[in-house]
C-alpha atoms as a PDB file:
ATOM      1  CA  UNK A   1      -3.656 -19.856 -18.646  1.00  0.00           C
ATOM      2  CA  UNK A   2      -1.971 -20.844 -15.767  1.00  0.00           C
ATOM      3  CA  UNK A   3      -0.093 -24.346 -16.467  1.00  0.00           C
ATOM      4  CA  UNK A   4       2.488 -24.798 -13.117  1.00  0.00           C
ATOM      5  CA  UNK A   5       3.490 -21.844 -11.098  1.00  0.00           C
ATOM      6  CA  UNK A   6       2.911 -18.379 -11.417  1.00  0.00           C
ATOM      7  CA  UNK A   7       0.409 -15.530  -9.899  1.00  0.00           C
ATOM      8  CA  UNK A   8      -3.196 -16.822  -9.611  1.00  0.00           C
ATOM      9  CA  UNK A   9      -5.871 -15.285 -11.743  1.00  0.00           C
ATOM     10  CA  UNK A  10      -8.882 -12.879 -10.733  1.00  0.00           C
ATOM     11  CA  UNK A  11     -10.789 -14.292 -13.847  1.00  0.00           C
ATOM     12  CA  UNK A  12     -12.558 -17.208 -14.984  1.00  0.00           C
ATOM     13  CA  UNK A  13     -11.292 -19.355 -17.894  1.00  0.00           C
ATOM     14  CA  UNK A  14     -14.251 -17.691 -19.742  1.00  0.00           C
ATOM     15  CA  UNK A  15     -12.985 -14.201 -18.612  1.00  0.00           C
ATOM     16  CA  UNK A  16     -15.500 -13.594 -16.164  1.00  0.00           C
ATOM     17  CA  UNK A  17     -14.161 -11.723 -12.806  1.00  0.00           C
ATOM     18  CA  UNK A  18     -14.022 -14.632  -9.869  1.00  0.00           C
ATOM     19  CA  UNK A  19     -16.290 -13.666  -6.800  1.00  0.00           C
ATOM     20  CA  UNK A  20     -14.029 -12.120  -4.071  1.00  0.00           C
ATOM     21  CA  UNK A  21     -14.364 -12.741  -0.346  1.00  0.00           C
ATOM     22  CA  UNK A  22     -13.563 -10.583   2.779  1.00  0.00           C
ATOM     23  CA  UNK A  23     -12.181 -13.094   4.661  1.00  0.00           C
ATOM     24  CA  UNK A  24     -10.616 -16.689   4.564  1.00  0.00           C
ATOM     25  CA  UNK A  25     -14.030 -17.495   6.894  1.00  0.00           C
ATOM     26  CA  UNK A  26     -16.078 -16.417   4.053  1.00  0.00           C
ATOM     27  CA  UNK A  27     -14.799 -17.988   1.418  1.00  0.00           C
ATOM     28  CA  UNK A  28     -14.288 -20.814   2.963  1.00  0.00           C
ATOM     29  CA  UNK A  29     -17.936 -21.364   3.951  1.00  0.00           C
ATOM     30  CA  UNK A  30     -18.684 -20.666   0.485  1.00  0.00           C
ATOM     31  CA  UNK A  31     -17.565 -23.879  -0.757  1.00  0.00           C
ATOM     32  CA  UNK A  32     -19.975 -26.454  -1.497  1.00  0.00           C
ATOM     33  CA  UNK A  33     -19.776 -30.096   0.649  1.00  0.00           C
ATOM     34  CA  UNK A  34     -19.168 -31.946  -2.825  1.00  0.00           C
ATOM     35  CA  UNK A  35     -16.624 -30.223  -4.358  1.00  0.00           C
ATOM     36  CA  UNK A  36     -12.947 -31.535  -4.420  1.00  0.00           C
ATOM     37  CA  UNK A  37      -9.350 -29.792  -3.790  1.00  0.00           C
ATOM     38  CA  UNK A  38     -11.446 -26.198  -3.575  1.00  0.00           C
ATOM     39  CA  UNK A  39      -9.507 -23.812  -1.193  1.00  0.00           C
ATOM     40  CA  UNK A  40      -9.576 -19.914  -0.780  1.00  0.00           C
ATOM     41  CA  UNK A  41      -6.043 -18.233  -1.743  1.00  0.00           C
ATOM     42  CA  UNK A  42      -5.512 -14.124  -0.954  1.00  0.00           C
ATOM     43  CA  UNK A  43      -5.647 -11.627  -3.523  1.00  0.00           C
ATOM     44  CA  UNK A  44      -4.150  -8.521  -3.111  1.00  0.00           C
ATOM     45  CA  UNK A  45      -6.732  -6.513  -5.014  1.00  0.00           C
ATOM     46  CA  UNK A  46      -9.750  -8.472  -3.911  1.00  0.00           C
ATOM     47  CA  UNK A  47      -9.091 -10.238  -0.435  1.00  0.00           C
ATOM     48  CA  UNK A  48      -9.918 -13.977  -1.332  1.00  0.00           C
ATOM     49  CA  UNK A  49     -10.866 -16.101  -4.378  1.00  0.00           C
ATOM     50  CA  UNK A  50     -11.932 -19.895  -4.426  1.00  0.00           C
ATOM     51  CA  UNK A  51      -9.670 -22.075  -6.587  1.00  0.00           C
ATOM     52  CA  UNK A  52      -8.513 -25.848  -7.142  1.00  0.00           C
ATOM     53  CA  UNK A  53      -5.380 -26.629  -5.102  1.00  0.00           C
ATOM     54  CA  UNK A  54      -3.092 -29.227  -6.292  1.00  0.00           C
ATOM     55  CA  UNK A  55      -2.471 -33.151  -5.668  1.00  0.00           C
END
């Protein structure tokens, strides 16, 4: 588990693989109106994953 710092995860906290985007684009439109601090960060395996950004 990812505390501070660090490489970001391909998995869940459950262990499930994150869905993977193409592009920033993609993922982007992928997240929902309501949700808070979501943003799309690259993955070198997959191309882009949603996850909460800090502050």
């Amino acid at each position: 588990m990812r505390k501070r710092g660090g490489a970001r995860s391909c998995y869940n906290k459950n262990g499930a693989p994150k869905r993977s985007f193409a592009t920033k684009k993609l993922a982007e439109r992928a997240i929902p109106k309501t949700s808070v601090r979501l943003a799309p960060y690259p993955c070198e395996l997959h191309g882009w994953h949603l996850g909460h950004r800090r502050g």
